[in-house]
Protein backbone atom coordinates (compact mmCIF):
# COMPACT_ATOMS: atom_id res chain seq x y z
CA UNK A 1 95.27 87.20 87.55
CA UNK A 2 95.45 88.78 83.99
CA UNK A 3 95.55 92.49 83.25
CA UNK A 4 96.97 95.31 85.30
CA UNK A 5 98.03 94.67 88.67
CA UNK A 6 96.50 97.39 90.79
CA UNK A 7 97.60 98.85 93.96
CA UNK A 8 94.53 97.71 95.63
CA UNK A 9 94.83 94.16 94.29
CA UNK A 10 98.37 94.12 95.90
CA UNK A 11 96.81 94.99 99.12
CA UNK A 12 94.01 92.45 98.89
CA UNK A 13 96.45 90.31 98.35
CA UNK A 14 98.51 90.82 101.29
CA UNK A 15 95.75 91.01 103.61
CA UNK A 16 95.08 87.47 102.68
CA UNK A 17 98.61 86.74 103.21
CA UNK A 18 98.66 88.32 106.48
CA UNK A 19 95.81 86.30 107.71
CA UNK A 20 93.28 89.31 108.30
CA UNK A 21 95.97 91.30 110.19
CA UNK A 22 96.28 94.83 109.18
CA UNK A 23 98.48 96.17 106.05
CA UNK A 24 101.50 98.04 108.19
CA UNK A 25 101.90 101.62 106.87
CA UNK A 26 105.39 101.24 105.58
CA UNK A 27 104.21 97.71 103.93
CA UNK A 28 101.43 100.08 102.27
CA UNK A 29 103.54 103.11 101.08
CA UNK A 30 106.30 100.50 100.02
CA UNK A 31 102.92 99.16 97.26
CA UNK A 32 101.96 102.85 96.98
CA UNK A 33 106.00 103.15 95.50
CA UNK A 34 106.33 99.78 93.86
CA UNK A 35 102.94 100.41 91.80
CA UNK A 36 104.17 103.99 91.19
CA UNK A 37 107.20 103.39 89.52
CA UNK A 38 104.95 101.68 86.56
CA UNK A 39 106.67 99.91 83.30
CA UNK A 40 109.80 102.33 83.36
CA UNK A 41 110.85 100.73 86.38
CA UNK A 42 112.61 102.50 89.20
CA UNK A 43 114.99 105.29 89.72
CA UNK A 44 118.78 104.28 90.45
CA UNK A 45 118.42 106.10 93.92
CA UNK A 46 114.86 104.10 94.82
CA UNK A 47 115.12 102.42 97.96
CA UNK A 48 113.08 99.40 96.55
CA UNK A 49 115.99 99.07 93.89
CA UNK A 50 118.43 99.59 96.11
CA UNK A 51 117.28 96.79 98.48
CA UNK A 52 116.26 94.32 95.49
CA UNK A 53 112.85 94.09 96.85
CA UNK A 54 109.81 93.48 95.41
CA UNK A 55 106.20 93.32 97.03
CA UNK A 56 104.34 89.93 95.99
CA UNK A 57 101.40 90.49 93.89
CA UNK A 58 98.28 88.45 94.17
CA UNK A 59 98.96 84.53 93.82
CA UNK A 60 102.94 85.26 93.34
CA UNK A 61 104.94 83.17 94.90
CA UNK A 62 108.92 83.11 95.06
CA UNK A 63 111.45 80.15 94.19
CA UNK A 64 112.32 79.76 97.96
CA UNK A 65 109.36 79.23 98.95
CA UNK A 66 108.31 76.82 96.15
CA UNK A 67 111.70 75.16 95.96
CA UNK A 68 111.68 75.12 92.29
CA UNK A 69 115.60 76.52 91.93
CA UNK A 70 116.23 72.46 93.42
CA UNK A 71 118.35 70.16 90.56
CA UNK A 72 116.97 66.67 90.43
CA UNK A 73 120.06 65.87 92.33
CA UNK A 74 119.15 67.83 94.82
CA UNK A 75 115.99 66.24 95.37
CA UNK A 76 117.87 62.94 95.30
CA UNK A 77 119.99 63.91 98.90
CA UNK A 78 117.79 63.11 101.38
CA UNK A 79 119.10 65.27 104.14
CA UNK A 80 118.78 68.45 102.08
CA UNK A 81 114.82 67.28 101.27
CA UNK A 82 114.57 66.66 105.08
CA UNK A 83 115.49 69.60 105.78
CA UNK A 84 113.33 71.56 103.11
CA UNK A 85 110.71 69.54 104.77
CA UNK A 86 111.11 70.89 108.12
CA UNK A 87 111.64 74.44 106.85
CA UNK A 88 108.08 74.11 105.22
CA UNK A 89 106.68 73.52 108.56
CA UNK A 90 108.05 76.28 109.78
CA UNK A 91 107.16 78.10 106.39
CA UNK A 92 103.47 77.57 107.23
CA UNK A 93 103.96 80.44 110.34
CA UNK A 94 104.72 83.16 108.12
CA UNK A 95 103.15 85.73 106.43
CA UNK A 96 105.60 86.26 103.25
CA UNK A 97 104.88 89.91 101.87
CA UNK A 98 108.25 90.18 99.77
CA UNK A 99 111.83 88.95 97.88
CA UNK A 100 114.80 90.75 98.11
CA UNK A 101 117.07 89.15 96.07
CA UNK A 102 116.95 85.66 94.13
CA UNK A 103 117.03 83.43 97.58
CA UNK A 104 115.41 85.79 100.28
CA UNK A 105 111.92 86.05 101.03
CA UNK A 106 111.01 88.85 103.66
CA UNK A 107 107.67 88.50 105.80
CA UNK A 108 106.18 88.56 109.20
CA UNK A 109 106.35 86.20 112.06
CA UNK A 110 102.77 84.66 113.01
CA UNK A 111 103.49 81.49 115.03
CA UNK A 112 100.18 81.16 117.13
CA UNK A 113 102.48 81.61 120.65
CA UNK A 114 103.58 84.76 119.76
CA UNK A 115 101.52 87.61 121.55
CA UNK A 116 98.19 88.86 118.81
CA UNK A 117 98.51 92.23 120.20
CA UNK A 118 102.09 93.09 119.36
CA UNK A 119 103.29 94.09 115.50
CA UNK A 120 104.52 90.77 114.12
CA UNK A 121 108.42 90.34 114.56
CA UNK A 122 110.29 90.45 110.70
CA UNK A 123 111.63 87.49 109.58
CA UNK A 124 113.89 86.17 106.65
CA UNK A 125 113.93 82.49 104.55
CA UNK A 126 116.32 81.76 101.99
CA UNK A 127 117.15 78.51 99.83
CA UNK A 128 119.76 77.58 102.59
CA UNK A 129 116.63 76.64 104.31
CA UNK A 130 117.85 79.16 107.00
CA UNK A 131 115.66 81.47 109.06
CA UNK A 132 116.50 84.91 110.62
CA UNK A 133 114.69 87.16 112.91
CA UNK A 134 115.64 91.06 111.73
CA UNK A 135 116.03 93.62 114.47
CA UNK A 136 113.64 96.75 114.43
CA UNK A 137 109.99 97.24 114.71
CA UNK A 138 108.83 97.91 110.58
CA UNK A 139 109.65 96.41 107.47
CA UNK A 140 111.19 98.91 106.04
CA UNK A 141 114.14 98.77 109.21
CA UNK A 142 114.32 95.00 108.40
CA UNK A 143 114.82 95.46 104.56
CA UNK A 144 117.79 98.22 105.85
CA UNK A 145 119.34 95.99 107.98
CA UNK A 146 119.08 92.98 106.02
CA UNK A 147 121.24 94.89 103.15
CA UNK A 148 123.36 97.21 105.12
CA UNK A 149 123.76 95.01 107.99
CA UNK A 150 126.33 96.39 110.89
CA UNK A 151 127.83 99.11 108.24
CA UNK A 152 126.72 101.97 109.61
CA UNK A 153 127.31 103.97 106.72
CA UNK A 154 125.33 102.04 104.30
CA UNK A 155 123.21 102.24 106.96
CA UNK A 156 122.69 105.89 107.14
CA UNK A 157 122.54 105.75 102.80
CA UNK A 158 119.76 103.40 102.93
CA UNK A 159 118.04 105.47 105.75
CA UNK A 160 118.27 108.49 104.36
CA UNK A 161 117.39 106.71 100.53
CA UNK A 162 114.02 105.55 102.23
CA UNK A 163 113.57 109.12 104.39
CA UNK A 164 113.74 110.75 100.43
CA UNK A 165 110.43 108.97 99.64
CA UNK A 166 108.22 109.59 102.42
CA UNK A 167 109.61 105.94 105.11
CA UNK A 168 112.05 107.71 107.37
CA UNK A 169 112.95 105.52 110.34
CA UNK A 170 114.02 106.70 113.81
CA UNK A 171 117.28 104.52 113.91
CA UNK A 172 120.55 106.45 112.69
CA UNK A 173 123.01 103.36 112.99
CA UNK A 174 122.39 99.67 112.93
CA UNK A 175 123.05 99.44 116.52
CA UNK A 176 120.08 101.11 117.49
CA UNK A 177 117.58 99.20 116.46
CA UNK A 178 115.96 97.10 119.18
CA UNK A 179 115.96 93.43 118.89
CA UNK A 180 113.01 91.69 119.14
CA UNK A 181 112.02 88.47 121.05
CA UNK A 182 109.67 85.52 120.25
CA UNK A 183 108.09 82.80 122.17
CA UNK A 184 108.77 80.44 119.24
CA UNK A 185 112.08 80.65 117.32
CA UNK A 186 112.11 79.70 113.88
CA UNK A 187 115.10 78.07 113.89
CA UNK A 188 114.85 76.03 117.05
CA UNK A 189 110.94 75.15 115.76
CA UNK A 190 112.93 73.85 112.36
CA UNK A 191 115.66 71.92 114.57
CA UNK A 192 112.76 70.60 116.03
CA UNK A 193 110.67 69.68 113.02
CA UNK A 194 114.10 68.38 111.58
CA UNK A 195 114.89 65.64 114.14
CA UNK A 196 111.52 64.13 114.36
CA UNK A 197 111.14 63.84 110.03
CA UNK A 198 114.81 62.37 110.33
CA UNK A 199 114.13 59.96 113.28
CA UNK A 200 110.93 59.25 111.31
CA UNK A 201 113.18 58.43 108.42
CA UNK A 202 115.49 56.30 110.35
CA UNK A 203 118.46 58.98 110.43
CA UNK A 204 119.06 59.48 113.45
């Protein structure tokens, strides 16, 4: 796409992404901000800055999930490309809405098991090939968690940093955000996926 990238291009965009489902509110007002801050970029107290994320735009992709950051030997160890392989199965069950640094993608869980009337559960990929379910019920708890992890005063800074632009959360520590369970675990489904392309391969 050429030209300006408009708020409700981002949002068309993500409803493709999420399969139909509905843009969350805090995935909305988290566009509303990104798109907001324009050329001069953000604030040093934004909470999208201080969180490294960025909301994909229409088409974008991220190096994670592409796999371009892999060196030719890389692509020459075959257990590391079997086990990109069976991470892109898995790959295939989420809705990816975000990165928040250079290796983590942030995006919602859709694995057909899991129940179509419950918010999607937030997940994490990185170029370790390694998935993680984030405790909490929004994205913006996830992206908190995710970069304050157990310190509860980061935490409160990142709470309070998102509260300061209209996404406060109901959590005050780490702790107290509920964690979430799924029929299908994207880590066992990857296990999974991994043994049968490596017994397919002779590996095991």
């Amino acid at each position: 796409m050429t030209g300006v990238v408009t708020e409700a291009d981002i949002l068309q965009g993500l409803t493709e992404r999420l399969r139909g489902r509905p843009v969350a509110d805090d995935l909305r007002a988290l566009v509303a901000l990104q798109v907001a801050a324009g050329p001069d970029g953000y604030p040093p107290d934004h909470p999208l800055r201080r969180t490294n994320t960025s909301i994909f735009g229409p088409g974008e992709q991220h190096s994670s999930l592409t796999h371009d950051y892999l060196s030719d030997e890389d692509r020459a160890d075959e257990e590391l490309m079997l086990t990109i392989a069976a991470g892109d199965k898995v790959l295939r069950h989420g809705a990816w809405v975000a990165s928040t640094d250079n290796s983590h993608v942030i995006g919602y869980w859709l694995h057909p098991d899991e129940p179509a009337d419950q918010p999607p559960v937030i997940f994490t990929y990185d170029t370790e090939a390694s998935f993680d379910l984030m405790p909490g019920h929004t994205l913006v708890e996830a992206l908190i968690f995710q970069t304050a992890g157990f310190d509860d005063d980061r935490f409160a800074e990142l709470a309070s940093a998102f509260a300061a632009y209209g996404l406060p959360i109901s959590a005050a520590r780490p702790d107290d955000l509920p964690v979430r369970k799924v029929v299908a675990k994207p880590d066992v489904l990857h296990d999974r996926y991994y043994d049968d392309l490596a017994g397919r391969a002779g590996r095991l």
